[in-house]
Structures are given as structure tokens and as C-alpha cells.
C-alpha atoms as a PDB file:
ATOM      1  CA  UNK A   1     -30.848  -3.401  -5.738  1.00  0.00           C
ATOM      2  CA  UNK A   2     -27.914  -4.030  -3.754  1.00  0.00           C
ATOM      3  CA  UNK A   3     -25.878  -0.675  -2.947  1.00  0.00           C
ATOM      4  CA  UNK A   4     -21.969   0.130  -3.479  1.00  0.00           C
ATOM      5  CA  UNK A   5     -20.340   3.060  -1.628  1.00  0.00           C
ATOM      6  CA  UNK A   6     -16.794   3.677  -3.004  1.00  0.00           C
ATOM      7  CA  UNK A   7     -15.393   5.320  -0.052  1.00  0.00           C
ATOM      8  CA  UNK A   8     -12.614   8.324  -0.414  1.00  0.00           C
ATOM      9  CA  UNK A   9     -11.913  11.096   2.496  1.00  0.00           C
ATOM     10  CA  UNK A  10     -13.173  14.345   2.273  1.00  0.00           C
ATOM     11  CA  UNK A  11      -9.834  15.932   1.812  1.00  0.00           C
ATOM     12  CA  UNK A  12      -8.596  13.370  -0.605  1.00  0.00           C
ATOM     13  CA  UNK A  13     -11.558  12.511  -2.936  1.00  0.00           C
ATOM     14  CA  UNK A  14     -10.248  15.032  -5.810  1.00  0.00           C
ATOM     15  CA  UNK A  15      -7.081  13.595  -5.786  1.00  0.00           C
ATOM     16  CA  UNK A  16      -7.807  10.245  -6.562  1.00  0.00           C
ATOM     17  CA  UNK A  17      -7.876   9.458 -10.731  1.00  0.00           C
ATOM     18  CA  UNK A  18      -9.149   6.635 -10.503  1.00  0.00           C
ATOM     19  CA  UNK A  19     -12.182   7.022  -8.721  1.00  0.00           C
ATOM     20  CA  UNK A  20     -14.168   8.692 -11.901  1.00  0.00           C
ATOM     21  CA  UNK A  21     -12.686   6.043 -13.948  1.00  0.00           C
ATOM     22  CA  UNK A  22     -14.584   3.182 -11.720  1.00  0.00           C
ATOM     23  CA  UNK A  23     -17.456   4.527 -10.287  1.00  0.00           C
ATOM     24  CA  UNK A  24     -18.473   5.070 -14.323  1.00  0.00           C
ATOM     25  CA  UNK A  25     -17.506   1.461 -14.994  1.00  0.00           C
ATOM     26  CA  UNK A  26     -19.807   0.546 -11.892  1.00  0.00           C
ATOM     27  CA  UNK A  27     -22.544   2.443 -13.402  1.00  0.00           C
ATOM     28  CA  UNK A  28     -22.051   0.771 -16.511  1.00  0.00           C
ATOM     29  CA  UNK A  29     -22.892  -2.298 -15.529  1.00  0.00           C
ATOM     30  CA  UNK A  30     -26.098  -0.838 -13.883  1.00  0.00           C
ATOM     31  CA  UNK A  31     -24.567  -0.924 -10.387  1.00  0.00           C
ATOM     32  CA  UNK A  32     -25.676   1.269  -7.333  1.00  0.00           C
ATOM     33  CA  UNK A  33     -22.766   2.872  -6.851  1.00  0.00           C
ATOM     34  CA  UNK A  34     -21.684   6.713  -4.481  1.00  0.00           C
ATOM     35  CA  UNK A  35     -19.594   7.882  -3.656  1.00  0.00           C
ATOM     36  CA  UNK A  36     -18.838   8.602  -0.324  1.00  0.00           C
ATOM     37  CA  UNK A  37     -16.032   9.982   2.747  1.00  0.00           C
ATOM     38  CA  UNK A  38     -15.324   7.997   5.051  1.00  0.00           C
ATOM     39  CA  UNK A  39     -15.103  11.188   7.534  1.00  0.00           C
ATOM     40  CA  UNK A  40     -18.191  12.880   6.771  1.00  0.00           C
ATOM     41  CA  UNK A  41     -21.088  11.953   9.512  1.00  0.00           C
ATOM     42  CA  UNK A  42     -23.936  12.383   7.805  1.00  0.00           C
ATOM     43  CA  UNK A  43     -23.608   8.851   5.686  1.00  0.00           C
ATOM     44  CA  UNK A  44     -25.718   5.782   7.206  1.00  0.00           C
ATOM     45  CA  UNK A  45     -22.673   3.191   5.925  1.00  0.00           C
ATOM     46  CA  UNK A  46     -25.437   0.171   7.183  1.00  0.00           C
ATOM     47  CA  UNK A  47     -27.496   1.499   4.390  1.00  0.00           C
ATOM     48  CA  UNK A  48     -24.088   0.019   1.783  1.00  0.00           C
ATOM     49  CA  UNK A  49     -24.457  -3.837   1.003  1.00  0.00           C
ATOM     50  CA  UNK A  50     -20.760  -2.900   0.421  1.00  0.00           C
ATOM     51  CA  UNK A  51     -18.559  -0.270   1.178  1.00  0.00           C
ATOM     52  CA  UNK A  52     -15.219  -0.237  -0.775  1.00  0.00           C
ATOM     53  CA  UNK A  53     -11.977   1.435   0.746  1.00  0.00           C
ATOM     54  CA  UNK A  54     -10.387   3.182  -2.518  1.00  0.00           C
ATOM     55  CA  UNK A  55      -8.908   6.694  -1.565  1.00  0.00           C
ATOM     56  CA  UNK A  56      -9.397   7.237   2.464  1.00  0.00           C
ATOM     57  CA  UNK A  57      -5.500   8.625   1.991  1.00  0.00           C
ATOM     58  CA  UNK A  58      -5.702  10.621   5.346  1.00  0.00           C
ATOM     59  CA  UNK A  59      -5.705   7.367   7.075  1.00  0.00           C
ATOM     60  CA  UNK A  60      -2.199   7.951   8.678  1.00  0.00           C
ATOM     61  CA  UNK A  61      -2.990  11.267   9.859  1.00  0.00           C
ATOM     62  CA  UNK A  62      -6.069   9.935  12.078  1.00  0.00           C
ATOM     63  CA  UNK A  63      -5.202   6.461  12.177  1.00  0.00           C
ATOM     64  CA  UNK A  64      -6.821   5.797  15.510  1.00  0.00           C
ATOM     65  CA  UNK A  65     -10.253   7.431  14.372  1.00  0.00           C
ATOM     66  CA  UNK A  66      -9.811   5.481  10.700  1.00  0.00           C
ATOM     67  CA  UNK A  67      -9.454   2.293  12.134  1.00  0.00           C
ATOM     68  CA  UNK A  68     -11.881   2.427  14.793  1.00  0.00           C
ATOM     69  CA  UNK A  69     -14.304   3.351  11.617  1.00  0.00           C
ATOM     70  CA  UNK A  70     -12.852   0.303   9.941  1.00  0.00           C
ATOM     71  CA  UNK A  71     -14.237  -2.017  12.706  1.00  0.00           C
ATOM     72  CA  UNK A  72     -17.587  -0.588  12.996  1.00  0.00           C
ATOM     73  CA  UNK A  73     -18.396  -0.312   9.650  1.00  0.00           C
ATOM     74  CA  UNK A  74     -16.787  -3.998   8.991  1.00  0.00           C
ATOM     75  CA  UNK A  75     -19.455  -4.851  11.666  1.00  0.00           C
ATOM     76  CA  UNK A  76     -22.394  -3.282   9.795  1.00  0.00           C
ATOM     77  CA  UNK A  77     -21.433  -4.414   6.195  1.00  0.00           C
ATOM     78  CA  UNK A  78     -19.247  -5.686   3.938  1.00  0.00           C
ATOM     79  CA  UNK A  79     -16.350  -3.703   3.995  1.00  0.00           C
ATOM     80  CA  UNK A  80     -13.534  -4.377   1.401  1.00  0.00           C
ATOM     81  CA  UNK A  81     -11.121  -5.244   2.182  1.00  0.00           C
ATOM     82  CA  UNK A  82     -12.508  -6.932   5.143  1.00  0.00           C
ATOM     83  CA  UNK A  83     -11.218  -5.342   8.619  1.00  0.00           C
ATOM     84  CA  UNK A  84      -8.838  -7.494   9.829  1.00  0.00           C
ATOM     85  CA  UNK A  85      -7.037  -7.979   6.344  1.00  0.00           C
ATOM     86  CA  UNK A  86      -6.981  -3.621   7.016  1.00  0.00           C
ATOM     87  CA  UNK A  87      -5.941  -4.133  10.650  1.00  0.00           C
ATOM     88  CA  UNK A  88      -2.458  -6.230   9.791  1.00  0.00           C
ATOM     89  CA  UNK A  89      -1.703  -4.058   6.259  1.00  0.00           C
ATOM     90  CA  UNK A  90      -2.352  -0.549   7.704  1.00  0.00           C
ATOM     91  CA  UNK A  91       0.991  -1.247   9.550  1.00  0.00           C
ATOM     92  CA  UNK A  92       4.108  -2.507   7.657  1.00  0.00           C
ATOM     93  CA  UNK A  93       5.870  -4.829  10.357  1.00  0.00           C
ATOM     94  CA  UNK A  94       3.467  -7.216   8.057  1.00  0.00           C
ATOM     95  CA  UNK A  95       6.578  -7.181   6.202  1.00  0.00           C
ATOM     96  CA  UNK A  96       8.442  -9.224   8.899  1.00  0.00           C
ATOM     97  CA  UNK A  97       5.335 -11.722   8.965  1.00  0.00           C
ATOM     98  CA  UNK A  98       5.941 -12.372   5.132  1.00  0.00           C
ATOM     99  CA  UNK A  99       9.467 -12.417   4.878  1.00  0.00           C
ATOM    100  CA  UNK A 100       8.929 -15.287   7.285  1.00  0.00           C
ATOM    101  CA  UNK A 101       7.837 -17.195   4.881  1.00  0.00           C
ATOM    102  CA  UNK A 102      10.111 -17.123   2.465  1.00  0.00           C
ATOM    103  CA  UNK A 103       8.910 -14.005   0.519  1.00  0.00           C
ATOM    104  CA  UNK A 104      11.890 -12.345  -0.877  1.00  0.00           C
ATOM    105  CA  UNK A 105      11.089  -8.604   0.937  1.00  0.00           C
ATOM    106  CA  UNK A 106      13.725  -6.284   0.837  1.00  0.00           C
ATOM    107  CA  UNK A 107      15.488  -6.203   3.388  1.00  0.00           C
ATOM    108  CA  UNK A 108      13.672  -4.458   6.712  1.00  0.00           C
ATOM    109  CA  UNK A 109      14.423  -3.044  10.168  1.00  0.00           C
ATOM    110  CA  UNK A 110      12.230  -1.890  12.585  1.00  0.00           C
ATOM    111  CA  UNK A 111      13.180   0.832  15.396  1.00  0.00           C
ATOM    112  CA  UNK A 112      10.593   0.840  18.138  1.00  0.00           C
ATOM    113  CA  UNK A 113       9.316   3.624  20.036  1.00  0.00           C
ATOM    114  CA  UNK A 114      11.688   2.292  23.240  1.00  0.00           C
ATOM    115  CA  UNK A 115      14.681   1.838  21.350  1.00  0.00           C
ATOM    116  CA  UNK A 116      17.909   4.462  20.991  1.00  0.00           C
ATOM    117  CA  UNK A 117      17.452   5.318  17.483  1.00  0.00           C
ATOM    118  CA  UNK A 118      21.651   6.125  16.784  1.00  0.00           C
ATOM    119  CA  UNK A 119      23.012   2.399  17.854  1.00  0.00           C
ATOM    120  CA  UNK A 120      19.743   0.529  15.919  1.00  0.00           C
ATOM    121  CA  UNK A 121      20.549   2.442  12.882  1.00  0.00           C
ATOM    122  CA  UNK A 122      24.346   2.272  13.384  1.00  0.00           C
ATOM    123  CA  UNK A 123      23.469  -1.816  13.865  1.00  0.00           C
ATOM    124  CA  UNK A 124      21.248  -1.458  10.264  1.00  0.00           C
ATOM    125  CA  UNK A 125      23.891   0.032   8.680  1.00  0.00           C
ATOM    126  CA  UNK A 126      26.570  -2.744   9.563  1.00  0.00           C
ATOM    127  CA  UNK A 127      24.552  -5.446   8.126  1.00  0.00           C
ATOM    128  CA  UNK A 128      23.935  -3.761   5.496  1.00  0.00           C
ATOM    129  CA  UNK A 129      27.545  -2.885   3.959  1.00  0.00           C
ATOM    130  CA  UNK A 130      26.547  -2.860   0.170  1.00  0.00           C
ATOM    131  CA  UNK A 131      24.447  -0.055   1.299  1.00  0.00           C
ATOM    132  CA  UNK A 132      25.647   2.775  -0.005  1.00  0.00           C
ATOM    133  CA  UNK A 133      21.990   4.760   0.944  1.00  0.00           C
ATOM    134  CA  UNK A 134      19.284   3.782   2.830  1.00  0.00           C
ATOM    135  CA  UNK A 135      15.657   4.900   3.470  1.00  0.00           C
ATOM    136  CA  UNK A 136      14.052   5.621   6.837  1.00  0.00           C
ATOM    137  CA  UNK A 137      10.134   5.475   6.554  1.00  0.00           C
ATOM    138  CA  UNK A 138       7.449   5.237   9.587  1.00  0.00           C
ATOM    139  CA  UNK A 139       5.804   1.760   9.808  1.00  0.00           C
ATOM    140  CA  UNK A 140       2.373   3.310   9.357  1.00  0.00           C
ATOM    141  CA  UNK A 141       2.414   5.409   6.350  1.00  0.00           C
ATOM    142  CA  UNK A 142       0.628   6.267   3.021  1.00  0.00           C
ATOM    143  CA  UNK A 143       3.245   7.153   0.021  1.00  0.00           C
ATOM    144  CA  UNK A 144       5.897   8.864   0.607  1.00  0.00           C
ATOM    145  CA  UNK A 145       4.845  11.212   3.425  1.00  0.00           C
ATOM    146  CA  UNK A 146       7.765  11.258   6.229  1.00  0.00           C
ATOM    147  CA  UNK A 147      10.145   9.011   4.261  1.00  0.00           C
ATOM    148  CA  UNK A 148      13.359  10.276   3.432  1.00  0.00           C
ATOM    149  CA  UNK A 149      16.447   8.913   1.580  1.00  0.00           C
ATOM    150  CA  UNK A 150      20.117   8.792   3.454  1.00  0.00           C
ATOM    151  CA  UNK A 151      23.802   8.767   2.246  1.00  0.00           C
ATOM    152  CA  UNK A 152      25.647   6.499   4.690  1.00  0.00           C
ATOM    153  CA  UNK A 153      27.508   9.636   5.985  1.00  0.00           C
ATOM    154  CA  UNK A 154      24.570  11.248   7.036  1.00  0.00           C
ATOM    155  CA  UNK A 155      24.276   8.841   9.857  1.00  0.00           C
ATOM    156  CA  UNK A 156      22.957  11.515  12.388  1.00  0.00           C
ATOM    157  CA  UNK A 157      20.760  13.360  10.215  1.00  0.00           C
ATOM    158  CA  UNK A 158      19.089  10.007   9.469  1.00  0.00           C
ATOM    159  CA  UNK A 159      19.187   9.551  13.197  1.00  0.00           C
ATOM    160  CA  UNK A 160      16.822  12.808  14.245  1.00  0.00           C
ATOM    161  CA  UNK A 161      14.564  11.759  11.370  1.00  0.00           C
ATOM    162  CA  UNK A 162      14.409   8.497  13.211  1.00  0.00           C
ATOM    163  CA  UNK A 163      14.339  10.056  16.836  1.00  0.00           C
ATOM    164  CA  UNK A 164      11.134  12.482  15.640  1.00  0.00           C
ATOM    165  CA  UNK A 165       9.457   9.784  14.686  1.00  0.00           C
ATOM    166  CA  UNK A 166       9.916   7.689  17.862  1.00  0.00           C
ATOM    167  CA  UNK A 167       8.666  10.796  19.897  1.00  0.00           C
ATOM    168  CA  UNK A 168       5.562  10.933  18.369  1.00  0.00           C
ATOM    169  CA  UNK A 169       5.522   7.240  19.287  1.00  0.00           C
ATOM    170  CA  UNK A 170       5.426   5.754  16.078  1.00  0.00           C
ATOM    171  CA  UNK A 171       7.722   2.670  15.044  1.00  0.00           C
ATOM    172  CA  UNK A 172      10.340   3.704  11.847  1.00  0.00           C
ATOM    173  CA  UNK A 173      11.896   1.194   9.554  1.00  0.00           C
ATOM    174  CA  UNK A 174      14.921   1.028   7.998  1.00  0.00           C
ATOM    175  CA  UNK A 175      15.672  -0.265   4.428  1.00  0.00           C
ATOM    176  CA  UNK A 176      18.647  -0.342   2.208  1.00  0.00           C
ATOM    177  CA  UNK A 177      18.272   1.709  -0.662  1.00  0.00           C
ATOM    178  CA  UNK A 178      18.406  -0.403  -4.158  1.00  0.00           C
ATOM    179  CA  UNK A 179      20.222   1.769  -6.729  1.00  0.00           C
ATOM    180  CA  UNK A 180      18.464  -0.689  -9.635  1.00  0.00           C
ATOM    181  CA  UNK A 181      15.588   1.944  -8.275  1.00  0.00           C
ATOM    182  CA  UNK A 182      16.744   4.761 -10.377  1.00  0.00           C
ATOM    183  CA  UNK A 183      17.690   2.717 -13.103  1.00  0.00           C
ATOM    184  CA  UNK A 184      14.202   0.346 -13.324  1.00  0.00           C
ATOM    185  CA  UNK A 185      11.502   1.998 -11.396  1.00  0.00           C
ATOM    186  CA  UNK A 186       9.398  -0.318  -9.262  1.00  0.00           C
ATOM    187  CA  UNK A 187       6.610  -2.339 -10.678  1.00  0.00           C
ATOM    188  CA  UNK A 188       3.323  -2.693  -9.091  1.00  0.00           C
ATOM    189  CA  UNK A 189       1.159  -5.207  -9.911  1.00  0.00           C
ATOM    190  CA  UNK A 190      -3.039  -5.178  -9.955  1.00  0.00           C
ATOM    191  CA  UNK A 191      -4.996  -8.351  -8.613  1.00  0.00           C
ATOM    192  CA  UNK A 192      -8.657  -8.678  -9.001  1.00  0.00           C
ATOM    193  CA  UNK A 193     -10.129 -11.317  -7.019  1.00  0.00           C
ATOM    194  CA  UNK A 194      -7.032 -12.823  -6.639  1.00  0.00           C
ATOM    195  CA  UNK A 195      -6.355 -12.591 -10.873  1.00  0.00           C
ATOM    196  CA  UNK A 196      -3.463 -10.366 -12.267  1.00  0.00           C
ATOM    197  CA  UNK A 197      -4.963  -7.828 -14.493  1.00  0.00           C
ATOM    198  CA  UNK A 198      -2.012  -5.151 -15.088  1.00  0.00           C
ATOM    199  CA  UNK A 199       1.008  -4.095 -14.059  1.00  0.00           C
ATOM    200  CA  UNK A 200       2.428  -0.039 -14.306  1.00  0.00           C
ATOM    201  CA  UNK A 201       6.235   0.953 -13.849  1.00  0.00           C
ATOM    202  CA  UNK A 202       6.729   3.740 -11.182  1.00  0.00           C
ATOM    203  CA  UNK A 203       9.654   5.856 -11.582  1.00  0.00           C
ATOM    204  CA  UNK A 204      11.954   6.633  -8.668  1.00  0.00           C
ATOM    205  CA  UNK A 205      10.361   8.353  -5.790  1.00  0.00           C
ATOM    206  CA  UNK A 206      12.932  10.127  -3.563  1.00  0.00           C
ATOM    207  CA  UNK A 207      15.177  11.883  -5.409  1.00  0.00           C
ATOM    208  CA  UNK A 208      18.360  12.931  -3.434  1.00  0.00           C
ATOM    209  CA  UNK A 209      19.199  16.411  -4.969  1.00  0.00           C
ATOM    210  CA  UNK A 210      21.670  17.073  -1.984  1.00  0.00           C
ATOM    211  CA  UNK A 211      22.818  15.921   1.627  1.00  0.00           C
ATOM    212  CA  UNK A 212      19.867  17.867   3.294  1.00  0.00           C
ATOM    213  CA  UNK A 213      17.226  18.685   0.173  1.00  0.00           C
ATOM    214  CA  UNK A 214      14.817  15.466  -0.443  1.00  0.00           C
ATOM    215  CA  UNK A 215      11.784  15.651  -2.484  1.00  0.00           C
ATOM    216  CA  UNK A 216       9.230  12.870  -3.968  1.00  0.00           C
ATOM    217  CA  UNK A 217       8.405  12.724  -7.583  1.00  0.00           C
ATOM    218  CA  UNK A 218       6.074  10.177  -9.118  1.00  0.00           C
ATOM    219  CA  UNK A 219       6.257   8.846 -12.785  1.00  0.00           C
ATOM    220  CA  UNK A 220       3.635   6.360 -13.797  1.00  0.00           C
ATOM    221  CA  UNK A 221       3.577   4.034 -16.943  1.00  0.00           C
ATOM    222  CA  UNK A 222       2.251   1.231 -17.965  1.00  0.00           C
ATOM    223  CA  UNK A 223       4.837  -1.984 -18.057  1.00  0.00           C
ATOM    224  CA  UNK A 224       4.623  -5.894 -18.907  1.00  0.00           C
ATOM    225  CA  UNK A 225       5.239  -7.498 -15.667  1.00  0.00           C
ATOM    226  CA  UNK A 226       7.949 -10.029 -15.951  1.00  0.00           C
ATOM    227  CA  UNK A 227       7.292 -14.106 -15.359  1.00  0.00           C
ATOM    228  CA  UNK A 228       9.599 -13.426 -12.091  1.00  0.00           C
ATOM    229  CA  UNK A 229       7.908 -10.631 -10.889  1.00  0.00           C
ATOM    230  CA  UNK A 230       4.576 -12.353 -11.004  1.00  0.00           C
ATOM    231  CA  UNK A 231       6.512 -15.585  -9.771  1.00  0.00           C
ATOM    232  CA  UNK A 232       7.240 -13.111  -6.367  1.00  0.00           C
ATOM    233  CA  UNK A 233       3.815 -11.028  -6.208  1.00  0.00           C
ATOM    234  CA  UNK A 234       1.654 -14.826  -5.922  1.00  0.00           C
ATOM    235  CA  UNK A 235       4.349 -16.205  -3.453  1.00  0.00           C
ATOM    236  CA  UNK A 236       3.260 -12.679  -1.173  1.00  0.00           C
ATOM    237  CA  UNK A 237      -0.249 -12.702  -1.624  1.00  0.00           C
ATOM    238  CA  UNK A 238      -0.161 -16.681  -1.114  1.00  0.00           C
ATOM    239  CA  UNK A 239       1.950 -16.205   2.104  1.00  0.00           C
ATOM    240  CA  UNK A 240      -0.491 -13.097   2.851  1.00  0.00           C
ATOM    241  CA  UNK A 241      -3.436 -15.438   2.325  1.00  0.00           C
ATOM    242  CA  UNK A 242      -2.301 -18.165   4.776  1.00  0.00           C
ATOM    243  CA  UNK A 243      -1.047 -15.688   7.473  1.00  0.00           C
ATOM    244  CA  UNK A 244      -4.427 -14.220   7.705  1.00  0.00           C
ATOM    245  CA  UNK A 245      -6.063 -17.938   7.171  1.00  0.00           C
ATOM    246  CA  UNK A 246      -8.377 -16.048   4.177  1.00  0.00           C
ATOM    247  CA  UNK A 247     -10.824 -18.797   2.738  1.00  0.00           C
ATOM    248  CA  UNK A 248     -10.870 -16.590  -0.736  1.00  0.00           C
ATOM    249  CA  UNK A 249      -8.658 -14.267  -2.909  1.00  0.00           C
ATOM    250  CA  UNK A 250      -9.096 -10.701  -1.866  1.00  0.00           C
ATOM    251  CA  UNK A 251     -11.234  -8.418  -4.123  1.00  0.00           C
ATOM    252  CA  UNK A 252      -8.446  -6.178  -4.830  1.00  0.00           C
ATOM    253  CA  UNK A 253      -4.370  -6.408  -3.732  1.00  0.00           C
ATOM    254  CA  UNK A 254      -1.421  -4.566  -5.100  1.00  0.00           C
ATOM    255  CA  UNK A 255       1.979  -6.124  -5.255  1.00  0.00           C
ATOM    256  CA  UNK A 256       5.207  -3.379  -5.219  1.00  0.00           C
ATOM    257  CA  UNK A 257       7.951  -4.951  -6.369  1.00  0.00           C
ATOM    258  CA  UNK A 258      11.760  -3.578  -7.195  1.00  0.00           C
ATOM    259  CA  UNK A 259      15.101  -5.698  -8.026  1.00  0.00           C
ATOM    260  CA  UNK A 260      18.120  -6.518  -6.009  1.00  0.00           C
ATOM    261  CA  UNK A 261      21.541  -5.924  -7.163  1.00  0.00           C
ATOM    262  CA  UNK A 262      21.479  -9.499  -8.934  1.00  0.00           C
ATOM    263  CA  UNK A 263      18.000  -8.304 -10.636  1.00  0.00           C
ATOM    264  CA  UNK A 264      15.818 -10.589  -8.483  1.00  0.00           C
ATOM    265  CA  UNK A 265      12.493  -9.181  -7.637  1.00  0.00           C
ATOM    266  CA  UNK A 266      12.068  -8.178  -4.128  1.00  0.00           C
ATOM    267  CA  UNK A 267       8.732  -7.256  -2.340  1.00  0.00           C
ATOM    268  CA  UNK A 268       8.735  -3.602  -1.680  1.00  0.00           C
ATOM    269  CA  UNK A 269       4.674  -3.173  -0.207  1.00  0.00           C
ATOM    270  CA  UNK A 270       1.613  -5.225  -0.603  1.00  0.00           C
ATOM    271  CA  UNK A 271      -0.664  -2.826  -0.442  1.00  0.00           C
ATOM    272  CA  UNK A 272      -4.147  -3.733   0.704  1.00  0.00           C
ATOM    273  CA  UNK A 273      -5.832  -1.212   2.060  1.00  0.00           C
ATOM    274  CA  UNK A 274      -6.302   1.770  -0.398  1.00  0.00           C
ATOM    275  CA  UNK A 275      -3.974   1.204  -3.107  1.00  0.00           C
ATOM    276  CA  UNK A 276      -4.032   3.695  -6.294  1.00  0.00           C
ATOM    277  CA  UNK A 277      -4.592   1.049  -8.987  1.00  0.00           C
ATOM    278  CA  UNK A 278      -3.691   2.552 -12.448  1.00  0.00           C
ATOM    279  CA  UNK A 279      -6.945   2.066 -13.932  1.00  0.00           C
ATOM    280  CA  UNK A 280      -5.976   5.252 -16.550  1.00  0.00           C
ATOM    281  CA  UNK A 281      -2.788   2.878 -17.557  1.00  0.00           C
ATOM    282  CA  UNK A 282      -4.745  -0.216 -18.824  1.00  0.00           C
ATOM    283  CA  UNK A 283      -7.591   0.179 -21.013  1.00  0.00           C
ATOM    284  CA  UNK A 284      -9.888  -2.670 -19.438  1.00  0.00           C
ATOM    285  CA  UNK A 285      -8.662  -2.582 -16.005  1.00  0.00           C
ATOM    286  CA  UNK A 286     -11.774  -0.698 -14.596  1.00  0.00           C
ATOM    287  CA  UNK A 287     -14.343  -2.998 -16.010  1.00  0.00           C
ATOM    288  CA  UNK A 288     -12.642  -6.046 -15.286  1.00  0.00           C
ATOM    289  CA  UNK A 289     -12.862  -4.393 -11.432  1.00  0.00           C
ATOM    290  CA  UNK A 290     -16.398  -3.074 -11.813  1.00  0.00           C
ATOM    291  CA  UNK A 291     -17.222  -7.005 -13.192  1.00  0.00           C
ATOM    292  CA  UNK A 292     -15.595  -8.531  -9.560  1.00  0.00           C
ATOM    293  CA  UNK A 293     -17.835  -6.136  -7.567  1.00  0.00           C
ATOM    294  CA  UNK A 294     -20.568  -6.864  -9.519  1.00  0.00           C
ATOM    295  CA  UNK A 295     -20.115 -10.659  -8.809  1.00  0.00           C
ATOM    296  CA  UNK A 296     -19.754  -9.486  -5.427  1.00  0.00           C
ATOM    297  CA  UNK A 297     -22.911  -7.766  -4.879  1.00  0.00           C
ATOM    298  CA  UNK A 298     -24.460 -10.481  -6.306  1.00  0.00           C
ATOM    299  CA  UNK A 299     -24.011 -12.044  -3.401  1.00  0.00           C
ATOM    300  CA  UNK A 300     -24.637  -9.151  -1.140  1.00  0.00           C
ATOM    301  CA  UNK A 301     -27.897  -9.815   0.755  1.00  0.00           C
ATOM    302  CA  UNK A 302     -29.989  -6.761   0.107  1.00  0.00           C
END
């Protein structure tokens, strides 16, 4: 019998909802399915027909050591998703390689590790004049860990944010932020095997209580996905499909999406790696997963 490990991180494994949810579905369907940590030495991941990323969410925090576990392993077994789809999402200037093809992502700046972090963001905030906040974020990140939302008068603030993260010699990015946000959520949209299968409506994240006081708050419910917003989540993982020259859908993807000031979708994230994927906010959602990895193991040679 071929042999699924559903991979999570020691530190993270109890915080991840929806890892109970599938690893029962798996068993339902009479799949060999563990879980297992990515960071604990003891597993033999060559022993795993397939090993599925789901919540490794200390990734950022070791990303050297994650990713160098992503290659081996992707050179052992099957790991989904496969390592050099992991390789190009793990860091969001894949956002730049999308938006040049037409994807409608909001808009993005990066600040690199060489630059003068005051005059790039001074430049970000001049072409961006409907701006009335913005959002400074590392490029390699998982939620909303080091993120932090900006009135345009705290331009220097914003700028040591920036400047701390360029010491530790990680890129930042810059984004405006869209006030539709707190009025709409974002919507993030599940595809299995390249097939939509739900959609869930995140409330706003960063709530800006005061010029200095910033917290992150998440509120999750389910939501119909609109014909635009799917419209925009196939044009990214279409773009994301040729850019990467994939000869299949992925087994899972996760399309963020929030709306412009004219109410037009715009891509937020596609996550790929190790998204959260709602399975508590859809009924069927963790069979209809637990059905593509069983079609995948299928053709897993034992």
C-alpha cells in the first residue's frame, strides 16, 4: 500500500485545524496516511510514496534549513507541491513574475537588502497618491508575522520597520493599503487538482488601533466566490502554470484575492506552499482533497 505523510512542524502541528479534518478523510478512504514534522530526525521521508506540505508554518523562521529539506526530500519522493513550484512561492517577488503577465496583483514594491529604505519608500508613496495607508511586509513570510500597516504620515516609522528588515538581509515589499479591506474582507479561493472547490471570506487582518499599536486579527467564513473573482484566481494559477512550464494542475493552490477601489478583484497571494485551506468551512472540501490524493497515490509507485 502506497504511504502518505501529511507533513506539519513540530511546533506548529496543534495549530493547524485542518489537519484532523484530512488525515480522517484520508483514512476514510483506506489511505496510509501520518502524520509527520518536517523537523523531527527520526522520520525516513524515502519510506513516503508522498509527502504532503500542509502546516510546516515555521518555514520563515529556518528558511534556509526548510528549503534545503524541500530539495532532498523532493529528491527522494514525491513531495507536494513539487520543489521547485516551493522554491519560486516561498518568496513573494513571484508577484512581479505574475503581474507580468497581465494578472491584476495589487500593486507591489520591493526594497532590497542594498537599497536606502527612506527614498524607496518615499518613491512608493509618490506613485501611489490614492494611498492613504500602506503595508510593509518581508518578501518571505508566513501570515502576518512582521507585517505592519502605515498612515502616510508615519513615513519614518514605516521606514525603521523597513530598515530592520533589510539588516537582517531580507527583501521588504511595499503595498498600498485597499480600504475595500475593512469593508469586504479578502476571499481566498481552494483548488484541487487544478478544480475550484470553495471559497471562505477573511476578515481584515491588521487592524490600526493607533499611530504606533498594530495587531492581527483573523475572521474566517465561508463566502460564494464571485464569477470575477474566479475569472482572476484561473488567470494567476494559468500565468503561475506557464511561468513554471507545469505539464499538470497542482494538487492543491490557494488564490487570495481583495478589490480595488473600482471593486475589481486584485491578486493579493497565491499561496502554494502550505496554505490553511478551510476544510472546517465547506462540508465536502476534505474528501474532495482526500479523493485527489487518493488518485495520486494511485499512481505512486510503491
Amino acid at each position: 500500500m502506497s504511504r502518505l505523510a501529511l507533513v506539519t512542524a513540530i511546533a506548529t502541528a496543534a495549530q493547524d485545524d485542518d489537519l484532523p479534518l484530512l488525515h480522517a478523510a484520508c483514512l476514510a478512504r483506506g489511505l496510509h496516511a501520518e502524520i509527520r514534522a518536517w523537523d523531527d530526525p527520526s522520520v525516513a521521508w524515502a519510506r513516503y510514496d508522498t509527502v504532503l506540505l500542509r502546516s510546516p508554518w515555521d518555514y520563515t523562521e529556518r528558511f534556509d534549513e526548510f528549503t534545503a529539506w524541500c530539495e532532498r526530500v523532493d529528491a527522494l519522493t514525491r513531495l507536494l507541491n513539487p520543489w521547485p513550484v516551493l522554491r519560486w512561492n516561498t518568496d513573494k517577488h513571484y508577484l512581479a513574475d505574475l503581474a507580468a503577465r497581465g494578472v491584476p496583483v495589487v500593486a507591489t514594491v520591493f526594497v532590497e537588502p542594498e537599497m536606502d529604505p527612506l527614498p524607496a519608500l518615499q518613491e512608493f508613496l509618490l506613485a501611489q497618491p490614492q494611498a492613504e495607508e500602506f503595508v510593509v511586509k518581508p518578501a518571505i513570510s508566513a501570515g502576518s508575522r512582521d507585517t505592519q500597516r502605515y498612515a502616510r504620515a508615519q513615513e519614518f516609522a514605516a521606514a525603521n520597520h523597513i530598515a530592520r528588515l533589510l539588516d537582517e538581509g531580507r527583501s521588504a515589499m511595499l503595498q498600498p493599503y485597499l480600504a475595500s479591506v475593512d469593508r469586504d474582507g479578502e476571499t481566498a479561493l481552494m483548488y484541487f487538482n487544478g478544480v475550484f472547490s470553495h471559497a471562505i471570506r477573511k476578515g481584515a487582518m491588521l487592524q490600526r488601533e493607533d499611530a504606533l499599536n498594530l495587531r492581527a486579527v483573523e475572521r474566517i467564513n465561508a463566502r460564494e466566490a464571485g464569477e470575477d473573482e474566479r475569472a482572476v484566481a484561473l488567470h494567476a494559477l494559468t500565468a503561475m502554470t506557464a511561468r513554471l512550464d507545469l505539464e499538470e494542475p497542482l494538487p492543491y493552490a490557494r488564490v487570495d484575492l481583495i478589490r480595488d477601489g473600482e471593486g475589481q478583484p486584485q491578486l493579493l497571494e497565491l499561496e502554494l506552499c502550505e496554505p490553511s485551506l478551510f476544510f472546517a468551512h465547506d462540508a465536502g472540501s476534505a474528501d474532495r482533497f482526500a479523493e485527489v490524493l487518493a488518485e495520486l497515490l494511485e499512481t505512486a509507485a510503491p
